[in-house]
Protein backbone atom coordinates (compact mmCIF):
# COMPACT_ATOMS: atom_id res chain seq x y z
CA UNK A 1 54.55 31.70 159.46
CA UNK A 2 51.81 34.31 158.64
CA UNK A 3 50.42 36.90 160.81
CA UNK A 4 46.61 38.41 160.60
CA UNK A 5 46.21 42.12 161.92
CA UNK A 6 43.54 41.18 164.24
CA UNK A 7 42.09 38.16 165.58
CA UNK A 8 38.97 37.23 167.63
CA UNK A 9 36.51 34.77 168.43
CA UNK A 10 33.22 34.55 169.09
CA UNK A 11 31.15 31.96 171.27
CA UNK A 12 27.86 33.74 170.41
CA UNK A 13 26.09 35.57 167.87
CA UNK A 14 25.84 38.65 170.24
CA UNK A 15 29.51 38.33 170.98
CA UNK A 16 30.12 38.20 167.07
CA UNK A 17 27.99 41.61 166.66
CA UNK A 18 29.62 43.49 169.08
CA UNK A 19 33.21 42.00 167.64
CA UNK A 20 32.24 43.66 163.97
CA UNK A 21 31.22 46.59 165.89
CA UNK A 22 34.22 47.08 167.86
CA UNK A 23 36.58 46.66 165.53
CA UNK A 24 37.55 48.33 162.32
CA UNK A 25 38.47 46.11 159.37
CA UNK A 26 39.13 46.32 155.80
CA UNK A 27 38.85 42.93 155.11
CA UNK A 28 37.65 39.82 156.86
CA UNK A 29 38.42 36.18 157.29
CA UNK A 30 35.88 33.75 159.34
CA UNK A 31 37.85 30.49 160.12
CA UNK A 32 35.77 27.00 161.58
CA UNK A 33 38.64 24.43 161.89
CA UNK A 34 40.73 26.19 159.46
CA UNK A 35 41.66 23.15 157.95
CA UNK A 36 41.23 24.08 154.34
CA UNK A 37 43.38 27.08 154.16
CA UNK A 38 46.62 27.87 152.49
CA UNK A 39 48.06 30.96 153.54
CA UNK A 40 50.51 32.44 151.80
CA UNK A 41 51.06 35.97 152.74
CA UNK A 42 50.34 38.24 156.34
CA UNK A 43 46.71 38.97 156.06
CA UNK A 44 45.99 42.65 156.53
CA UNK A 45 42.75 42.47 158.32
CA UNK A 46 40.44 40.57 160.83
CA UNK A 47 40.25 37.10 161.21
CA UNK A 48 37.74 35.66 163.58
CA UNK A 49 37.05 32.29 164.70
CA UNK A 50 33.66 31.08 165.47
CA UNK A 51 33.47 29.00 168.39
CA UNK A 52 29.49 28.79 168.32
CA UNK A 53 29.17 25.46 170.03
CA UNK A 54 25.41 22.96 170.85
CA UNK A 55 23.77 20.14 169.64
CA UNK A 56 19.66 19.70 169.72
CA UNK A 57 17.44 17.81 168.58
CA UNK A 58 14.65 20.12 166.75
CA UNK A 59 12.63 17.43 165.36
CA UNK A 60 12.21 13.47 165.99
CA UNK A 61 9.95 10.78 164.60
CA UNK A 62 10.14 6.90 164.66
CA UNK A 63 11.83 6.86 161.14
CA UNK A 64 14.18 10.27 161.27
CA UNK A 65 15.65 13.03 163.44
CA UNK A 66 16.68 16.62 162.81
CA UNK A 67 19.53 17.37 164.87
CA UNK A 68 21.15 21.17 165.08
CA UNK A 69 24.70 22.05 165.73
CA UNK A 70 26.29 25.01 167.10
CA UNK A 71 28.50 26.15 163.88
CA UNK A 72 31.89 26.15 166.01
CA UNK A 73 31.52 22.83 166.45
CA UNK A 74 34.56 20.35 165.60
CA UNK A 75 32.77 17.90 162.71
CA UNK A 76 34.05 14.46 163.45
CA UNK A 77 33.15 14.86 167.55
CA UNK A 78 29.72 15.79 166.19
CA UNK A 79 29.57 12.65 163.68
CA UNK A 80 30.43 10.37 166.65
CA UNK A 81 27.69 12.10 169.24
CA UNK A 82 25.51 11.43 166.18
CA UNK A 83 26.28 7.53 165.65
CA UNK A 84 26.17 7.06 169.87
CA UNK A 85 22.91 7.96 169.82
CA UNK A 86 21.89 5.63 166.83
CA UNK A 87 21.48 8.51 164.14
CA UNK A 88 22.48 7.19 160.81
CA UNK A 89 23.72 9.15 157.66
CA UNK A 90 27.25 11.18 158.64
CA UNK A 91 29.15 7.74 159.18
CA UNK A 92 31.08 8.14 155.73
CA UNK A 93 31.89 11.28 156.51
CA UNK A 94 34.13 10.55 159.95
CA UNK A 95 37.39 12.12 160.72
CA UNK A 96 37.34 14.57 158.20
CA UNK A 97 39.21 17.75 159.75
CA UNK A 98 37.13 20.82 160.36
CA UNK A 99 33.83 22.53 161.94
CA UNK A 100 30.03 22.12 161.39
CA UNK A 101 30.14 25.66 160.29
CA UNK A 102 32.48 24.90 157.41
CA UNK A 103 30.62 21.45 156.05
CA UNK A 104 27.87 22.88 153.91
CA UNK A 105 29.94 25.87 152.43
CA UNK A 106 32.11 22.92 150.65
CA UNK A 107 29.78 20.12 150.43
CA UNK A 108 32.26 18.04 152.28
CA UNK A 109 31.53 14.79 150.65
CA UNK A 110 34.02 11.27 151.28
CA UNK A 111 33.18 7.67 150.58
CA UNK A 112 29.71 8.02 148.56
CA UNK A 113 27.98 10.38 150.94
CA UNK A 114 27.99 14.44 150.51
CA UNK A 115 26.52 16.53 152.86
CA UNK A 116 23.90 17.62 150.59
CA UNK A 117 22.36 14.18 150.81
CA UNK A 118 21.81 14.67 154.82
CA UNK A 119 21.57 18.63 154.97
CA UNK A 120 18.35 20.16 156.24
CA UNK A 121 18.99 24.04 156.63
CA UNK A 122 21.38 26.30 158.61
CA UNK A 123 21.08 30.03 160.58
CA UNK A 124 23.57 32.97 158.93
CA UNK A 125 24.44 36.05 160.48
CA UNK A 126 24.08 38.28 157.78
CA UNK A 127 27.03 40.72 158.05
CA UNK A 128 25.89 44.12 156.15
CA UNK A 129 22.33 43.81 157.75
CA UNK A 130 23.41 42.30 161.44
CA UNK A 131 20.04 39.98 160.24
CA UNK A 132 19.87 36.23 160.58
CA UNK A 133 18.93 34.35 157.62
CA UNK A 134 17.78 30.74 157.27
CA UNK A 135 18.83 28.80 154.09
CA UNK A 136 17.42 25.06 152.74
CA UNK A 137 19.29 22.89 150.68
CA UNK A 138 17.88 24.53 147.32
CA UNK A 139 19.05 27.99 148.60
CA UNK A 140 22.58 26.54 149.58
CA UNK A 141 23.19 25.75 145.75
CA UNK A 142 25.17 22.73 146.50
CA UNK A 143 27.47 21.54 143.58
CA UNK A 144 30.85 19.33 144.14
CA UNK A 145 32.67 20.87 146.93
CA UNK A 146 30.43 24.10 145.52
CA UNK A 147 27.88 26.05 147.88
CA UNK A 148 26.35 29.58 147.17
CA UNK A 149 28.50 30.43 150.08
CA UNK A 150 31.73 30.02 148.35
CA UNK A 151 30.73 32.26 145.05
CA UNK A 152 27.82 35.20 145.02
CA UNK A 153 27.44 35.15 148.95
CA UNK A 154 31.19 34.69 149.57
CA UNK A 155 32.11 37.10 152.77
CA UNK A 156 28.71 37.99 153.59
CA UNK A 157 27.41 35.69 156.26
CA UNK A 158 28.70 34.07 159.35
CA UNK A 159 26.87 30.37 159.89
CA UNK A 160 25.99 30.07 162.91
CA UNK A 161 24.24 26.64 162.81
CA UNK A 162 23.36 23.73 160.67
CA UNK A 163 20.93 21.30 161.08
CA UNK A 164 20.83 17.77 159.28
CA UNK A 165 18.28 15.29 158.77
CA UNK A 166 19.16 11.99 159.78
CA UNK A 167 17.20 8.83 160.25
CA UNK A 168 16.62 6.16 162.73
CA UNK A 169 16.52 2.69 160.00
CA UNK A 170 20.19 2.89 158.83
CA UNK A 171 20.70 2.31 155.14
CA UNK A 172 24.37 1.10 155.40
CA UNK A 173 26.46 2.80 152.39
CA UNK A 174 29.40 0.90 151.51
CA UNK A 175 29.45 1.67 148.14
CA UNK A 176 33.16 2.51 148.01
CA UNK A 177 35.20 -0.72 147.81
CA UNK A 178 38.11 0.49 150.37
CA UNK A 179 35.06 0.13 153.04
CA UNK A 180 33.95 -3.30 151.96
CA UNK A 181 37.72 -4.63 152.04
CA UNK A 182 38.10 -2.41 155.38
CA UNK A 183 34.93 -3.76 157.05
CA UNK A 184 36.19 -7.61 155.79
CA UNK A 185 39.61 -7.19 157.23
CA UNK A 186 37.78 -6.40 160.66
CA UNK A 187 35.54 -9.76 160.06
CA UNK A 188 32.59 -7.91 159.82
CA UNK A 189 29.39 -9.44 157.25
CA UNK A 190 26.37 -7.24 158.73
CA UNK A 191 28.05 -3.50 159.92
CA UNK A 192 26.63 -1.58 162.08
CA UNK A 193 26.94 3.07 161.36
CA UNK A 194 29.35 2.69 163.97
CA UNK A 195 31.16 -0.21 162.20
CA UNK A 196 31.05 1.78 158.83
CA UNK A 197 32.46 4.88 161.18
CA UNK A 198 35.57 2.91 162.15
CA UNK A 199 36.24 1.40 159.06
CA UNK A 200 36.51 5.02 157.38
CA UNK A 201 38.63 6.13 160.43
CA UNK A 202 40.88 3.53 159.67
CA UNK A 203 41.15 3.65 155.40
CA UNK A 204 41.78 7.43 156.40
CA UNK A 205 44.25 7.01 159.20
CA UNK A 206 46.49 4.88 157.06
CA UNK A 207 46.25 7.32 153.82
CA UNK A 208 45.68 10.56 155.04
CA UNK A 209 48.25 12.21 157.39
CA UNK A 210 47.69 13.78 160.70
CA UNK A 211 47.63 17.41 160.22
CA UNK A 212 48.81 17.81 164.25
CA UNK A 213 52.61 15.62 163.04
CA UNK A 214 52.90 16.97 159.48
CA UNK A 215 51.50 20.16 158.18
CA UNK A 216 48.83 19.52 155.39
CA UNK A 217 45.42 20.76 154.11
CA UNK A 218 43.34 17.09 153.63
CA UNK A 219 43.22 16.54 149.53
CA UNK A 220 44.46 19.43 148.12
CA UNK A 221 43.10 19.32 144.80
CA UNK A 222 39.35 18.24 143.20
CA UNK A 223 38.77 15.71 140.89
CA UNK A 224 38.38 17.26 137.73
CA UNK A 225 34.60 16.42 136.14
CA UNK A 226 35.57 16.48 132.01
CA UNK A 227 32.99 16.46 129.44
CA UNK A 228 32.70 12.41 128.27
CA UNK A 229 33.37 13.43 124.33
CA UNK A 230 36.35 15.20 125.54
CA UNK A 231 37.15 12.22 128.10
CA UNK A 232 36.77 9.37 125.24
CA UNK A 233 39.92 11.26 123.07
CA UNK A 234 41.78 11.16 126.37
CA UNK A 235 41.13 7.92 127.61
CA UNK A 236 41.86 6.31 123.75
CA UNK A 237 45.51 7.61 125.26
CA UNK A 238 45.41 6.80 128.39
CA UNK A 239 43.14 3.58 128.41
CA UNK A 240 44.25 2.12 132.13
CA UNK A 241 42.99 5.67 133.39
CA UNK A 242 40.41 5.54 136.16
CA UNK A 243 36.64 7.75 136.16
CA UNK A 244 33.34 7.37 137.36
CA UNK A 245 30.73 7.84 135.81
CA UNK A 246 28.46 11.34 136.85
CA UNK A 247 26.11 11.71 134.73
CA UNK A 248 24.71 11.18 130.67
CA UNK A 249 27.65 13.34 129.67
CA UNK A 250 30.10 13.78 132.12
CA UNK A 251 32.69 11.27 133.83
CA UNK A 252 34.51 12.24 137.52
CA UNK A 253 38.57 11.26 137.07
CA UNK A 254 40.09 10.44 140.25
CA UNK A 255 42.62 13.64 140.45
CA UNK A 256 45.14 11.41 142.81
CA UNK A 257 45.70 9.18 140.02
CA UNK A 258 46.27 11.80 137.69
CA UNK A 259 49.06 13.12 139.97
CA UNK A 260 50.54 9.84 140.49
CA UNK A 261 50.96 9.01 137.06
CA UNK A 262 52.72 12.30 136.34
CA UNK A 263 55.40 11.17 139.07
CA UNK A 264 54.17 12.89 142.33
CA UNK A 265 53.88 11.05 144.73
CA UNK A 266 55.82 10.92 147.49
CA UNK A 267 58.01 13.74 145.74
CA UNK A 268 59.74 16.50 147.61
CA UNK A 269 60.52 19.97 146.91
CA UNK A 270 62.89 21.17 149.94
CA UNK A 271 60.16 20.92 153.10
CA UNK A 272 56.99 21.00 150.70
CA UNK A 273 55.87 17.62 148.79
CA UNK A 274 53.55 15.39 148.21
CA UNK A 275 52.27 12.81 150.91
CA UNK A 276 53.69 9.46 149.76
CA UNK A 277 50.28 7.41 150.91
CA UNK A 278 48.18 9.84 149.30
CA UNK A 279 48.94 12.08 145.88
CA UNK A 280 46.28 14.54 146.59
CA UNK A 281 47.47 15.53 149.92
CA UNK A 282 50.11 18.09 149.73
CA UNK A 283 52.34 18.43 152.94
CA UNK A 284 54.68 20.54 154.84
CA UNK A 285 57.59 19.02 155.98
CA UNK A 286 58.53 21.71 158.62
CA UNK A 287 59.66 25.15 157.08
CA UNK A 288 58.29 25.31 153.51
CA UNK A 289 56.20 28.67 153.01
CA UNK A 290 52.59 29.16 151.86
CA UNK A 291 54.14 29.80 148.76
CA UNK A 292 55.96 27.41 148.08
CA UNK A 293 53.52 25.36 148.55
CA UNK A 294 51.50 26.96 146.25
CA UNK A 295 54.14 26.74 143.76
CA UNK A 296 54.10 23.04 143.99
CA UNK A 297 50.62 23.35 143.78
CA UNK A 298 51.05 24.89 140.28
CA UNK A 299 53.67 22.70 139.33
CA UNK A 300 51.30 19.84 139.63
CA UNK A 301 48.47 21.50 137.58
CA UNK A 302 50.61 22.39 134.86
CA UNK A 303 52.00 19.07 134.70
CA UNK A 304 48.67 17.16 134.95
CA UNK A 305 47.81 19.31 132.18
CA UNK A 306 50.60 19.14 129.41
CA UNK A 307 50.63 15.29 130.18
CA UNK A 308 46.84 14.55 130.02
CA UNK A 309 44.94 17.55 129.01
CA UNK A 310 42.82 18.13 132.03
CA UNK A 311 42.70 20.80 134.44
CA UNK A 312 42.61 20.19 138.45
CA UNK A 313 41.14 22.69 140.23
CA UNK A 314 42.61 23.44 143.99
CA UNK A 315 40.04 22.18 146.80
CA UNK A 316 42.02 24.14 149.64
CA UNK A 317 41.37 27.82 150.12
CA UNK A 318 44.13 29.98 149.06
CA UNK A 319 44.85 33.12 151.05
């Protein structure tokens, strides 16, 4: 296990001023959930944990609502207050670990839904100035699990809320087959959010391990995007290899696959491995270290690489 200098949370943004100002720190770590870390040495500084909690509704009309939550909120308790009270657009997006805080700096995105699609603006405590800040969707820079938060802002805001536009007249999304098949295996024709909710609860439940019985980050890794010139040289290779289509020039390849076919799945490495439901889910099978889990980590990439020629980028925050 790793240890952090200092640690703290804060329930407020006047508790999370006087926190900076009470304590000295060379460095600094701000953790929602925590779910998408990887540490893999003692960090030598403060972490703090925002526990900002609330939910409001700022705005409402017949067709939409804006709803605000506190940043420290935990994401898939928010989802479901969201679908009880008949508020359609974060169903795809249930049981994924983590806090409110955390969704827009990665543009958590899962079964055809991103939370760019459903973002309206969030509150940051700017740290050098002690100022908050407001930011839209434009401002955020959203890209695939990309926000401006994650490169030329990195470290220097706290968000404290985030507010999402949802609406009223459902447009059910069950563009990804696993939720058709899911929603036909519960006998369901005409579903309902709350029907789409429990459909992606279960696809995830049975793929995904819980991170309270075996150590894990969620998927570790990104699927890669590769140029579609580059990707029609590869796939003449590889022709039963699976993609998606992004945009006139690029394709998305499912990075899962990737690591499947280059014999990872389900492999162990002492107590770190690779979940044997789901390739892209690296786990810890008790005592294995943050490093060597990263090593594994690397292992994979290289592999991936020599075998197919394309790079997979980590999704999990290394530390």
């Amino acid at each position: 296990s790793v240890v952090a200098t200092k640690f703290a949370s804060f329930s407020s943004v006047d508790q999370l001023k006087s926190v900076l100002t009470e304590y000295s720190y060379d460095s600094l770590l701000i953790l929602g959930g925590g779910s998408n870390m990887l540490f893999t040495q003692d960090f030598h500084g403060l972490v703090l944990k925002n526990e900002i909690k609330g939910f409001d509704i700022v705005e409402e009309t017949d067709e939409s609502v804006t709803v605000r939550s506190g940043a420290g909120e935990v994401w898939h308790e928010f989802v479901l207050r969201c679908i009880k009270n008949g508020f359609a657009g974060l169903e795809n997006l249930s049981l994924i670990p983590g806090s409110v805080g955390a969704s827009p700096i990665q543009n958590i995105g899962a079964y055809g839904v991103e939370i760019k699609d459903v973002f309206y603006s969030l509150e940051a405590f700017h740290i050098p100035s002690g100022a908050i800040h407001s930011f839209n969707a434009e401002q955020c820079e959203f890209g695939y699990r990309e926000s401006v938060f994650k490169r030329k802002l990195k470290g220097q805001y706290v968000i404290t809320s985030v507010s999402f536009r949802l609406s009223k007249n459902p447009t059910i999304n069950t563009a990804y087959g696993a939720i058709e098949s899911e929603l036909l295996k519960m006998g369901i024709s005409t579903p309902t959010i709350e029907d789409v909710s429990n459909a992606v609860i279960a696809i995830r439940s049975a793929k995904l391990p819980n991170p309270k019985e075996i150590g894990n980050a969620g998927s570790f890794f990104k699927n890669p995007i590769v140029l579609k010139s580059d990707f029609e040289k590869i796939h003449q290779q590889f022709p039963e290899m699976k993609y998606y289509e992004v945009s006139a020039t690029e394709v998305k390849v499912p990075a899962g696959w990737l690591i499947e076919q280059a014999g990872f799945k389900g492999k162990r490495f002492g107590d770190a491995g690779v979940h044997k439901n789901q390739a892209l889910v690296l786990v810890n099978y008790g005592n294995a270290t943050g490093q060597e889990i990263l090593a594994v980590s690397k292992n994979i990439q290289e592999t991936v690489f020599a075998t197919f020629g394309i790079h997979i980028e980590a999704e999990v925050n290394v530390i």
